[in-house]
PDB file of N, CA and C in Angstrom:
ATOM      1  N   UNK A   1     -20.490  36.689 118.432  1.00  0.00           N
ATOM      2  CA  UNK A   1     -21.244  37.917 118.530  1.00  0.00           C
ATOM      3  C   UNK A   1     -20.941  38.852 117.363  1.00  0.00           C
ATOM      4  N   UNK A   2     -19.890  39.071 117.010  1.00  0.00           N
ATOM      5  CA  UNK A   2     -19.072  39.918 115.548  1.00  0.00           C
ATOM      6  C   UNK A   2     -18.909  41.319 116.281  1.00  0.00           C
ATOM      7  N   UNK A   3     -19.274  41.838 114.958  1.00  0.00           N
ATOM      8  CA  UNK A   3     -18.581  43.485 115.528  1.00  0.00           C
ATOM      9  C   UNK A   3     -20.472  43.875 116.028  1.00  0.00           C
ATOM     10  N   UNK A   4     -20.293  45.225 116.870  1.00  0.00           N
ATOM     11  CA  UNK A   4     -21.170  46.007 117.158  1.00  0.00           C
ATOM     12  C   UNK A   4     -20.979  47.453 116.615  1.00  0.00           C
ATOM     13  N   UNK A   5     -22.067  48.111 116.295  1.00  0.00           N
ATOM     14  CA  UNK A   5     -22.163  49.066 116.175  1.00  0.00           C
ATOM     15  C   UNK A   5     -22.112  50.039 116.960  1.00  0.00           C
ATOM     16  N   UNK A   6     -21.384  51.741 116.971  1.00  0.00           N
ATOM     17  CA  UNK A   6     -21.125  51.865 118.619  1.00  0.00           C
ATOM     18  C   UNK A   6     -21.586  53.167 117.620  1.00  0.00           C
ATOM     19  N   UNK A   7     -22.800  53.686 118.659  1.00  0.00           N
ATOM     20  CA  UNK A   7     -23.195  55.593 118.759  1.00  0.00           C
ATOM     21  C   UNK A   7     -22.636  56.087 120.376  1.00  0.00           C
ATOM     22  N   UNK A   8     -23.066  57.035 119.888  1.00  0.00           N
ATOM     23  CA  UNK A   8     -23.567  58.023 121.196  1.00  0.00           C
ATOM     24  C   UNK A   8     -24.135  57.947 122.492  1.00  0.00           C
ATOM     25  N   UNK A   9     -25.338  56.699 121.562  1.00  0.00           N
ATOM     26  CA  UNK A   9     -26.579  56.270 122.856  1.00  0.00           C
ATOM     27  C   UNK A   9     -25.821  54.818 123.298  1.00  0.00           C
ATOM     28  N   UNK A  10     -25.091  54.190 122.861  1.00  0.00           N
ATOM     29  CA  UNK A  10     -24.409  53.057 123.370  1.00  0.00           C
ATOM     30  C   UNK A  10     -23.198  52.867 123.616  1.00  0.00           C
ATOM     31  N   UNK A  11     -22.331  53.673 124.049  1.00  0.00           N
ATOM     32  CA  UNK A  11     -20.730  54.124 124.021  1.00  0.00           C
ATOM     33  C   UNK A  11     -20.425  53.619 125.387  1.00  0.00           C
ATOM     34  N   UNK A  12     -21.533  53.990 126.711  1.00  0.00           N
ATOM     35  CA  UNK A  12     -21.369  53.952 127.774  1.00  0.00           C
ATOM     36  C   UNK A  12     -21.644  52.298 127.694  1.00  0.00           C
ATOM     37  N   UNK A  13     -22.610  52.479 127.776  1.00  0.00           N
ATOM     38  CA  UNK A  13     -22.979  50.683 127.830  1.00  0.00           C
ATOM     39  C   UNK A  13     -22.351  49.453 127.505  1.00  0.00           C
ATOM     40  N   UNK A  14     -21.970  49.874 126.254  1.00  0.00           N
ATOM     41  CA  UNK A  14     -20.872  48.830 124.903  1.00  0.00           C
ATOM     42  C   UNK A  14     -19.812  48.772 125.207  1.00  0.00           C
ATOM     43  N   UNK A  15     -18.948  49.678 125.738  1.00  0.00           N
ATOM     44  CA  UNK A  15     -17.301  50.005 125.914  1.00  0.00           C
ATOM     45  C   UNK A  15     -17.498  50.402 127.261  1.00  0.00           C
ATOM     46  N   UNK A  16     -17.134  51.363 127.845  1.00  0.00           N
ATOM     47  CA  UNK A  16     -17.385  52.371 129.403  1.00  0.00           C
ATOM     48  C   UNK A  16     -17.346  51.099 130.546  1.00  0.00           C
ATOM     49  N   UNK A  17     -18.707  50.274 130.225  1.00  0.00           N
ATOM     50  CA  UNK A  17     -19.308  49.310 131.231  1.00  0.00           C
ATOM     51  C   UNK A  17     -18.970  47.419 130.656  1.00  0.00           C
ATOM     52  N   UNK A  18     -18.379  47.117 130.158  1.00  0.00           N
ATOM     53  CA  UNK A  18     -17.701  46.429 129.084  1.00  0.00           C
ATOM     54  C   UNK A  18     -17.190  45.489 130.080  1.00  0.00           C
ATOM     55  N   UNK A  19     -17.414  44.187 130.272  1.00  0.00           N
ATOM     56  CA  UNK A  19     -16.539  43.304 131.236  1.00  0.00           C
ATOM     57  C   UNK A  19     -16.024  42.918 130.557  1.00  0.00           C
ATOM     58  N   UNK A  20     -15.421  43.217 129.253  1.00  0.00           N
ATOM     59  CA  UNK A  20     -14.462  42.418 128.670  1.00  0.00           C
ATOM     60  C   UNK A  20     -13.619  43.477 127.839  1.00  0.00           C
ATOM     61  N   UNK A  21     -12.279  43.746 127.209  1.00  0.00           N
ATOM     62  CA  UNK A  21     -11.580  44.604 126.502  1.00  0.00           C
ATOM     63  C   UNK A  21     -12.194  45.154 125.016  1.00  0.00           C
ATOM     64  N   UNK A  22     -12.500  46.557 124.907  1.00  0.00           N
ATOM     65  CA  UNK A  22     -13.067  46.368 123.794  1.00  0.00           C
ATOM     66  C   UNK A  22     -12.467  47.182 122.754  1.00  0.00           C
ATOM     67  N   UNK A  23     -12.274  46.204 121.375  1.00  0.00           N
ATOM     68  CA  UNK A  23     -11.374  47.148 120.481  1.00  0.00           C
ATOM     69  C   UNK A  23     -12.294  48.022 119.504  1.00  0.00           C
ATOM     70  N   UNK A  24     -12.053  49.468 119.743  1.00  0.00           N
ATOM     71  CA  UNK A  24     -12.799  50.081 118.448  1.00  0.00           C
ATOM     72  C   UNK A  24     -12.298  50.381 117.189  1.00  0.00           C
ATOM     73  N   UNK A  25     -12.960  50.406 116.014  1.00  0.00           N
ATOM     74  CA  UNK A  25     -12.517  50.270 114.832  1.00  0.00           C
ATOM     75  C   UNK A  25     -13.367  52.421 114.279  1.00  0.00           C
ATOM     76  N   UNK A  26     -12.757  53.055 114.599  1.00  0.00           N
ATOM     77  CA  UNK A  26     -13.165  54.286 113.879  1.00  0.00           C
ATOM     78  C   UNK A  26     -13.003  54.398 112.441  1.00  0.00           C
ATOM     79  N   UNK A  27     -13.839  54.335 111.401  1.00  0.00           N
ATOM     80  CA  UNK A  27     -14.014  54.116 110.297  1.00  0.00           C
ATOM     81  C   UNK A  27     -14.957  55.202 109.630  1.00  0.00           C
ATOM     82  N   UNK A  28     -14.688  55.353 108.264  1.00  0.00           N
ATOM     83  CA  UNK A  28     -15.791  55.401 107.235  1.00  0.00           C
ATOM     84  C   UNK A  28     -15.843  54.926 105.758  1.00  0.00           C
ATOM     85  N   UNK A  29     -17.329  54.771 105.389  1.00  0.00           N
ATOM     86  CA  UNK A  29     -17.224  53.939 104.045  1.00  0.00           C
ATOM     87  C   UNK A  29     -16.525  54.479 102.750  1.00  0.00           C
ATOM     88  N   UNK A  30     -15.865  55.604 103.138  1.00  0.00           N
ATOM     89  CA  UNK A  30     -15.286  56.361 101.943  1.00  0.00           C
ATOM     90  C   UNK A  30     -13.644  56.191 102.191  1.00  0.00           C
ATOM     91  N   UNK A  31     -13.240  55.564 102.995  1.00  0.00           N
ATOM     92  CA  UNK A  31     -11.839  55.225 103.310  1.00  0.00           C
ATOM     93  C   UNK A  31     -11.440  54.229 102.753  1.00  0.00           C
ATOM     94  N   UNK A  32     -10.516  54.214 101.947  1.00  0.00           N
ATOM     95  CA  UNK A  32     -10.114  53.078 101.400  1.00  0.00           C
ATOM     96  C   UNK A  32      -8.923  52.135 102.280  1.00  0.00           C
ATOM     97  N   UNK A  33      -8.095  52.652 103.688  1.00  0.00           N
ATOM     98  CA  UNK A  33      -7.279  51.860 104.079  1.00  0.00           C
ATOM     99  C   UNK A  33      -8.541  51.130 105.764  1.00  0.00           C
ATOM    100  N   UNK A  34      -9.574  51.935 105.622  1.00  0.00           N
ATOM    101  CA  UNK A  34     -10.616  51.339 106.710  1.00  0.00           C
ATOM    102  C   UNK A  34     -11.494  50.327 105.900  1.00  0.00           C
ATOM    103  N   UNK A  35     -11.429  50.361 104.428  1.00  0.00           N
ATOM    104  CA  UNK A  35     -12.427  49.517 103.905  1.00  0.00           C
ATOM    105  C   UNK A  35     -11.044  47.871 103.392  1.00  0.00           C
ATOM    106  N   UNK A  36     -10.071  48.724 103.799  1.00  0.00           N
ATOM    107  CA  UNK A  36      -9.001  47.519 104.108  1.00  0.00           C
ATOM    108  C   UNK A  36      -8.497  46.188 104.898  1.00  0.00           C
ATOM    109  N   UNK A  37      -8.788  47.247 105.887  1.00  0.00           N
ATOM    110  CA  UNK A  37      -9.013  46.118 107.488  1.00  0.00           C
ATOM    111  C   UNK A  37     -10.181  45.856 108.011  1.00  0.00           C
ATOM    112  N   UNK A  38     -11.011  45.984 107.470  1.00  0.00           N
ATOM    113  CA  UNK A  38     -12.369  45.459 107.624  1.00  0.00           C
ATOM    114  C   UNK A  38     -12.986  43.858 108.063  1.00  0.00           C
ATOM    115  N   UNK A  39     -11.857  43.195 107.258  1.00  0.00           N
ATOM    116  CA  UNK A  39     -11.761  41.864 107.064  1.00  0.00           C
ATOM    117  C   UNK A  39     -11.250  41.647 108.064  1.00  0.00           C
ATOM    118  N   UNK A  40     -10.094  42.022 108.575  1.00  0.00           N
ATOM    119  CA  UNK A  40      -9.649  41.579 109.599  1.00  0.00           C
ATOM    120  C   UNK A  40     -10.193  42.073 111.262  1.00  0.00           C
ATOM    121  N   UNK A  41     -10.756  43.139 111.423  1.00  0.00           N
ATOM    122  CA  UNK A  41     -11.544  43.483 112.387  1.00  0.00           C
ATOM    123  C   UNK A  41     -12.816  42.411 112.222  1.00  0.00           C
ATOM    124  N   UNK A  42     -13.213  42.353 111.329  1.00  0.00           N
ATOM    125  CA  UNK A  42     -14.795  40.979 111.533  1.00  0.00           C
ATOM    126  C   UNK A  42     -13.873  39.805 112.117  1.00  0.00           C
ATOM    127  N   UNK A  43     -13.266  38.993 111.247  1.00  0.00           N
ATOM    128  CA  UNK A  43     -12.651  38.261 111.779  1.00  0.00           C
ATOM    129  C   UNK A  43     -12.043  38.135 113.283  1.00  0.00           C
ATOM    130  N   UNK A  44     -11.322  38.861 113.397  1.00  0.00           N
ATOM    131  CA  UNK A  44     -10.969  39.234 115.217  1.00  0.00           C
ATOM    132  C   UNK A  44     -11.922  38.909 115.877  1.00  0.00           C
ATOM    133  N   UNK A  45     -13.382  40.028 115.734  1.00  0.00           N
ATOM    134  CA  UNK A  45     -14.696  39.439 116.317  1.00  0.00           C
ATOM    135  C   UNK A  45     -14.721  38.355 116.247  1.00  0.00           C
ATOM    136  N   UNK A  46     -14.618  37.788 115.162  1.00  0.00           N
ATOM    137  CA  UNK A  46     -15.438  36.415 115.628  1.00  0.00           C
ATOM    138  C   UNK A  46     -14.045  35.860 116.415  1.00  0.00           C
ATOM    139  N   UNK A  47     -13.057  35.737 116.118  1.00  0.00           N
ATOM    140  CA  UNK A  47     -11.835  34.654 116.562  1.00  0.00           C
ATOM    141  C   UNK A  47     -11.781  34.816 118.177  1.00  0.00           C
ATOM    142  N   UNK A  48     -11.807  36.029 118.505  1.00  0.00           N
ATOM    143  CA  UNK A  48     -11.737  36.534 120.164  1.00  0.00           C
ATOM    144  C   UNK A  48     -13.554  36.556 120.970  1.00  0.00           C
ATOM    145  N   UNK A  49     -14.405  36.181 120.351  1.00  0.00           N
ATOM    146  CA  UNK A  49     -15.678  36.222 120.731  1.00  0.00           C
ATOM    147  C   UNK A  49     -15.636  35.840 122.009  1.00  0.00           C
ATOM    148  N   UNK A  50     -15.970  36.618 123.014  1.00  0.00           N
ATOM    149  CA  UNK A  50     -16.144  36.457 124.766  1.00  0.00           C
ATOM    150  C   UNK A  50     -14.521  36.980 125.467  1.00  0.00           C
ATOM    151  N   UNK A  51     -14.367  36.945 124.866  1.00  0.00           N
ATOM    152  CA  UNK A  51     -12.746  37.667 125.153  1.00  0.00           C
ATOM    153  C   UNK A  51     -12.383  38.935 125.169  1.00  0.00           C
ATOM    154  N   UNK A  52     -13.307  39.544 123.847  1.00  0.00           N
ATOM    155  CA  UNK A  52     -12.870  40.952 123.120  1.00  0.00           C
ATOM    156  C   UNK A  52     -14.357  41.404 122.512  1.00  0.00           C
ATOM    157  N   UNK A  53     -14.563  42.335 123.117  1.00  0.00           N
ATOM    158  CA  UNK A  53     -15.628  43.041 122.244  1.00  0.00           C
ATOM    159  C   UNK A  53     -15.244  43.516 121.059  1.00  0.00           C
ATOM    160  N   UNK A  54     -15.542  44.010 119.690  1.00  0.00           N
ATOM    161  CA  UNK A  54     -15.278  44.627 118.726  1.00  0.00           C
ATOM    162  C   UNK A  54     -16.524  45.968 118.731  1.00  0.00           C
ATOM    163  N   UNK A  55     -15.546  46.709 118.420  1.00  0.00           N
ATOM    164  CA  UNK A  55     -17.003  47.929 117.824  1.00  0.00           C
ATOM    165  C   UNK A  55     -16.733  48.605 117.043  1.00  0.00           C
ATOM    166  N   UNK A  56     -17.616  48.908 116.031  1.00  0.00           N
ATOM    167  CA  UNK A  56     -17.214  50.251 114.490  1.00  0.00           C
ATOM    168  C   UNK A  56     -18.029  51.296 114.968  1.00  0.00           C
ATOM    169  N   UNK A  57     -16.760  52.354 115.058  1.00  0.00           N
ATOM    170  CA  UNK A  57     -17.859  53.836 115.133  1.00  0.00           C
ATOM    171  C   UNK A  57     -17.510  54.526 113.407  1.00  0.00           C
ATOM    172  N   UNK A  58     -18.764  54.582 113.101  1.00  0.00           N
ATOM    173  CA  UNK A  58     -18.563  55.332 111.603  1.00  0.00           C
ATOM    174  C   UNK A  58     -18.167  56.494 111.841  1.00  0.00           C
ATOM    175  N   UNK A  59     -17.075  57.532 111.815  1.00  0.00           N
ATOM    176  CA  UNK A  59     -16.885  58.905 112.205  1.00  0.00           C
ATOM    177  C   UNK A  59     -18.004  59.399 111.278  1.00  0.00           C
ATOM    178  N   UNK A  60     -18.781  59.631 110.270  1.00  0.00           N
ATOM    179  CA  UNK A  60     -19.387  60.355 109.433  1.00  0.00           C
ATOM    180  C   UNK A  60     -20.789  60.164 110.341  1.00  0.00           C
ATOM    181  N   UNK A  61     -21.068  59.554 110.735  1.00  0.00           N
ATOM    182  CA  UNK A  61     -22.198  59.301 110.995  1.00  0.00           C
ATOM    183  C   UNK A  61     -22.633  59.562 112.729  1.00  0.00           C
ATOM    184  N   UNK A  62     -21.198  59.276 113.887  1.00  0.00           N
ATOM    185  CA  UNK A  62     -20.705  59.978 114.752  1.00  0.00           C
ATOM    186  C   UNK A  62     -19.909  61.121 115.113  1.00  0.00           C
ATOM    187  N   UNK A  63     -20.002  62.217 114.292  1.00  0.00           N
ATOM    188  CA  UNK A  63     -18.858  63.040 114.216  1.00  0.00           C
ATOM    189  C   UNK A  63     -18.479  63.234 115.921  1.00  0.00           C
ATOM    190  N   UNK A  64     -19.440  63.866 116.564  1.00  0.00           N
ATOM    191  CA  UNK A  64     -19.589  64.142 118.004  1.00  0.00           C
ATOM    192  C   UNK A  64     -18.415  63.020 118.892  1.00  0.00           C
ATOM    193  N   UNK A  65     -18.826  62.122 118.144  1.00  0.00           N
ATOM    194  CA  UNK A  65     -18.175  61.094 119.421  1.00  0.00           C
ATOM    195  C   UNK A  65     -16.812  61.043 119.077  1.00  0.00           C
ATOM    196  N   UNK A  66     -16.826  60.951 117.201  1.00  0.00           N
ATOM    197  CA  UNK A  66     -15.376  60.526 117.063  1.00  0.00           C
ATOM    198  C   UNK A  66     -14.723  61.840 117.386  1.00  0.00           C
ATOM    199  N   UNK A  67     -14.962  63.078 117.615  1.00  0.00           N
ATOM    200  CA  UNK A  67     -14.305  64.473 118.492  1.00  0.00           C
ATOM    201  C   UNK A  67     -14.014  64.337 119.782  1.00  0.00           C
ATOM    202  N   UNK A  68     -15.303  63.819 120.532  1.00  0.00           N
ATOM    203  CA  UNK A  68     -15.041  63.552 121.680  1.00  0.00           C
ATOM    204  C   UNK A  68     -13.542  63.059 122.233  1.00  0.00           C
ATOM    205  N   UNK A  69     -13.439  61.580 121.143  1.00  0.00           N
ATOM    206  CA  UNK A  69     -12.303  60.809 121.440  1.00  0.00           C
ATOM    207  C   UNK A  69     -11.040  61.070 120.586  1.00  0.00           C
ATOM    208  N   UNK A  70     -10.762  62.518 120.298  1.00  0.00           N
ATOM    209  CA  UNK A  70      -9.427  63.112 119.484  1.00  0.00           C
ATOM    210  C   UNK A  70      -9.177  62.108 118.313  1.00  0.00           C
ATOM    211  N   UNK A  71     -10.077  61.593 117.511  1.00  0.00           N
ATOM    212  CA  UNK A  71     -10.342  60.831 115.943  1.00  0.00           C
ATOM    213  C   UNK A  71      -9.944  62.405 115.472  1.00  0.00           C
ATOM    214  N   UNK A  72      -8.771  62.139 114.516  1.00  0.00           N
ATOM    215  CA  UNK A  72      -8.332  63.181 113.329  1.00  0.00           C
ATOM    216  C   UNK A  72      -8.097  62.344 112.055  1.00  0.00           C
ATOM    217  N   UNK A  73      -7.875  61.052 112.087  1.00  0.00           N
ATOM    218  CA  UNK A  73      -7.238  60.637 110.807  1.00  0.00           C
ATOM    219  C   UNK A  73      -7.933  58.893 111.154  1.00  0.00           C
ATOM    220  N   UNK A  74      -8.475  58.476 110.073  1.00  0.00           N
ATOM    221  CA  UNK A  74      -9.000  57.392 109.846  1.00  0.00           C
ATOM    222  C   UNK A  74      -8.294  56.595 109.129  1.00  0.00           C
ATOM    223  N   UNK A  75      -7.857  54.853 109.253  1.00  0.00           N
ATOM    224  CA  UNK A  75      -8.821  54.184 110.609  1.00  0.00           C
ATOM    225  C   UNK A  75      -8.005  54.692 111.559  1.00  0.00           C
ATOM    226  N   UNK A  76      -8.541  54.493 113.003  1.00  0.00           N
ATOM    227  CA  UNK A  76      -8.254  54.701 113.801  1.00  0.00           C
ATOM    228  C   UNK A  76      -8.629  53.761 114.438  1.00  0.00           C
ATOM    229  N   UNK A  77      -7.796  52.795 115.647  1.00  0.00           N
ATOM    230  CA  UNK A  77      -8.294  51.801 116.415  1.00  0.00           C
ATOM    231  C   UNK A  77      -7.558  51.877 117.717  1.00  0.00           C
ATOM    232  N   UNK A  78      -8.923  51.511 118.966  1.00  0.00           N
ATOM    233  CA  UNK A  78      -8.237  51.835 119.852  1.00  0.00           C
ATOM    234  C   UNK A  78      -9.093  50.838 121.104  1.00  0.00           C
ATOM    235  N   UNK A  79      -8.337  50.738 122.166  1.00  0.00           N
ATOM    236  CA  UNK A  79      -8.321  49.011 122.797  1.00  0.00           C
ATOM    237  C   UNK A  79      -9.108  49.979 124.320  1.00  0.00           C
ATOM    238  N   UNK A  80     -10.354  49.849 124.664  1.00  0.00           N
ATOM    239  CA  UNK A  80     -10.558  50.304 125.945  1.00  0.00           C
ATOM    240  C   UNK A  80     -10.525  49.321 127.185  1.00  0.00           C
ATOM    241  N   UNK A  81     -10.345  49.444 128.406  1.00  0.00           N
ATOM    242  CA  UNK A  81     -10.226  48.416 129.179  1.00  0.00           C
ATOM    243  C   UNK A  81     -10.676  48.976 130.878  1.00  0.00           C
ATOM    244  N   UNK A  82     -11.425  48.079 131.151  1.00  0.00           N
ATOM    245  CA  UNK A  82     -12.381  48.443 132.297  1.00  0.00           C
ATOM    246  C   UNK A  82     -12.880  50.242 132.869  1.00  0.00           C
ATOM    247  N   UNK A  83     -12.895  50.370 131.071  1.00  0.00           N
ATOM    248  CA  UNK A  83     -13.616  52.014 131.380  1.00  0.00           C
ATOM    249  C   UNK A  83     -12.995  53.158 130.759  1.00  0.00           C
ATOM    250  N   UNK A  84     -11.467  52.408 130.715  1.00  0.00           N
ATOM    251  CA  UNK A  84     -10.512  53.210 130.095  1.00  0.00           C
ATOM    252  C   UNK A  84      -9.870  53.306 128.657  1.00  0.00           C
ATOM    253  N   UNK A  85      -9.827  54.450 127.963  1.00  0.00           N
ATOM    254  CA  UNK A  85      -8.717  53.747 126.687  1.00  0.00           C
ATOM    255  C   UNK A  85      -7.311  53.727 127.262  1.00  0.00           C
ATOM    256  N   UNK A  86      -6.776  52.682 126.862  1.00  0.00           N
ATOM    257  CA  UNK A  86      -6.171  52.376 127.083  1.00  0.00           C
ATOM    258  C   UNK A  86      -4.471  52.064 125.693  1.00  0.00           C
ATOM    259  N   UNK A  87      -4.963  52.533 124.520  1.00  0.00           N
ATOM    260  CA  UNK A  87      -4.384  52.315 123.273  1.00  0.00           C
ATOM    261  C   UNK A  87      -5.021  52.989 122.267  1.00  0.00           C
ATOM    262  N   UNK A  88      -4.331  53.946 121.339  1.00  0.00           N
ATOM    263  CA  UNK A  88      -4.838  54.483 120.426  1.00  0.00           C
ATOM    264  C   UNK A  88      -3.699  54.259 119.233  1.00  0.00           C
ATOM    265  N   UNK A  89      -4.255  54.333 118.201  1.00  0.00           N
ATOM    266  CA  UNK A  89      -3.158  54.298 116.721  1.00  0.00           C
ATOM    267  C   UNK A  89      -3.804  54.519 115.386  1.00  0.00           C
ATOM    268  N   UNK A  90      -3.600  55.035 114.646  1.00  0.00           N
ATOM    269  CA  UNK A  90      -4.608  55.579 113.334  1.00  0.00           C
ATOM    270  C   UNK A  90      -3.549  54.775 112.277  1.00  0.00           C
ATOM    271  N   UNK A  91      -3.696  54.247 111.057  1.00  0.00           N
ATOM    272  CA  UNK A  91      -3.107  53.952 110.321  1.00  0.00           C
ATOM    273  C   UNK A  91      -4.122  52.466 110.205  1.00  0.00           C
ATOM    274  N   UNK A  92      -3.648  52.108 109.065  1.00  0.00           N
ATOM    275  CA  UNK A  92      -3.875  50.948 108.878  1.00  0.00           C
ATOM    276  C   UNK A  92      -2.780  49.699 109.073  1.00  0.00           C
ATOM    277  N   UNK A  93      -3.138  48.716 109.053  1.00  0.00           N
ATOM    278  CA  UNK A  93      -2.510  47.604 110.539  1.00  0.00           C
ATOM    279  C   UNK A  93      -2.892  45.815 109.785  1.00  0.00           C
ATOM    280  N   UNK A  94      -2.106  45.477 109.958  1.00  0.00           N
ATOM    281  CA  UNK A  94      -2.085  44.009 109.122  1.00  0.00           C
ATOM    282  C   UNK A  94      -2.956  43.135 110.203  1.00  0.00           C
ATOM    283  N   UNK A  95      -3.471  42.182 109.960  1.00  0.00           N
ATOM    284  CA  UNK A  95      -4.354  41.469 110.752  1.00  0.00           C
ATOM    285  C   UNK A  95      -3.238  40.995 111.935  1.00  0.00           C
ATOM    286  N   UNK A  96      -2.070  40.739 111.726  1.00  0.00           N
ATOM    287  CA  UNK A  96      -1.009  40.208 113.182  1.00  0.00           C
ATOM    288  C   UNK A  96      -0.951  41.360 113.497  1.00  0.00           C
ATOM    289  N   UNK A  97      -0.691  42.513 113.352  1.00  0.00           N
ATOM    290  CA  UNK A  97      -0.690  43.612 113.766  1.00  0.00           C
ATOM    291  C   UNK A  97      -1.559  43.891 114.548  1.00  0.00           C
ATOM    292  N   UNK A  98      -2.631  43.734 114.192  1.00  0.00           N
ATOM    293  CA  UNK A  98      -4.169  44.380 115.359  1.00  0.00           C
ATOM    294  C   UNK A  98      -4.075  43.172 116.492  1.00  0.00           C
ATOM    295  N   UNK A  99      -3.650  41.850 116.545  1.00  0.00           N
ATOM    296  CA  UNK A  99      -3.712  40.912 116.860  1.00  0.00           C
ATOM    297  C   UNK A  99      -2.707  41.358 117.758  1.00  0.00           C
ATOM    298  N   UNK A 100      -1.561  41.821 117.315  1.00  0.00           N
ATOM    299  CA  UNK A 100      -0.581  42.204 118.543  1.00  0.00           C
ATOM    300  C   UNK A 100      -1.027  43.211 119.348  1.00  0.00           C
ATOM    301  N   UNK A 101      -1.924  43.899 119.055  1.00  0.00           N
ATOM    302  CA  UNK A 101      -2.011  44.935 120.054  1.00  0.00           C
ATOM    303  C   UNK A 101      -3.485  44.747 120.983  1.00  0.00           C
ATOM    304  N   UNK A 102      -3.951  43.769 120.450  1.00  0.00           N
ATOM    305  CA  UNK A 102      -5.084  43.543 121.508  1.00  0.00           C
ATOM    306  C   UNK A 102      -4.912  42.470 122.502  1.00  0.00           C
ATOM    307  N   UNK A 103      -4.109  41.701 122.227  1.00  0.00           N
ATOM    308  CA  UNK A 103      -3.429  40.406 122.613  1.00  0.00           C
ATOM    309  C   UNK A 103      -3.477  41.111 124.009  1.00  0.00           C
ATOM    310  N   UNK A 104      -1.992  42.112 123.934  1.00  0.00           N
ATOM    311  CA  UNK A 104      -1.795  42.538 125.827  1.00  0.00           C
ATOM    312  C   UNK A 104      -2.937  43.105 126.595  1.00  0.00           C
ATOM    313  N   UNK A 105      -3.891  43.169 125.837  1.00  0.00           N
ATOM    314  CA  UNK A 105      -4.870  43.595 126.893  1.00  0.00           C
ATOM    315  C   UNK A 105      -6.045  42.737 127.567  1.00  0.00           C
ATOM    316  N   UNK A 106      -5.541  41.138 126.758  1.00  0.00           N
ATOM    317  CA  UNK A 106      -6.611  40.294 127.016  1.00  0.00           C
ATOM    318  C   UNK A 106      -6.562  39.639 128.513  1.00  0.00           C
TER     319      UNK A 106
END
């Protein structure tokens, strides 16, 4: 499936209502440590496909939402689970790294 794109109008639907754990990737294209792990968030998608949802919220393009969800510092990634977040962490993160932290929620 890969990554999804996550707004406003699909937050509830995509993540909220989600039968499966879903990791978000808060990003923008002017970040150079989000245009870092990029590679490894696609990848994840595909490696965890039916397991793990993936989703990119562009903060520039969501400001609203990424406020909503206390986004101050990009990337930001964070693991929701049957409705809930459940994990938050801003920094950038080595591909075993993101791998470790979505792992416990699978």
């Amino acid at each position: 499936m890969g990554e999804i794109t996550i707004t406003s109008d699909n937050f509830d639907s995509e993540v909220l209502d989600s039968a499966v754990p879903v990791l978000l990737d808060f990003w923008a294209p002017w970040c150079n440590p989000c245009l870092m792990i990029a590679p490894f968030i696609e990848q994840i998608a595909e490696e965890y496909d039916g397991r793990l949802k993936v989703g990119k919220v562009n903060v520039d393009e969501q400001a609203e939402l990424a406020g909503k969800h206390g986004i101050s510092s990009i990337p930001t990634l964070a693991v929701y689970k049957d409705g809930t977040a459940v994990f938050q962490q801003s920094g950038a993160l080595p591909k075993s790294g993101i791998e470790d932290l979505v792992k416990k929620y699978l």
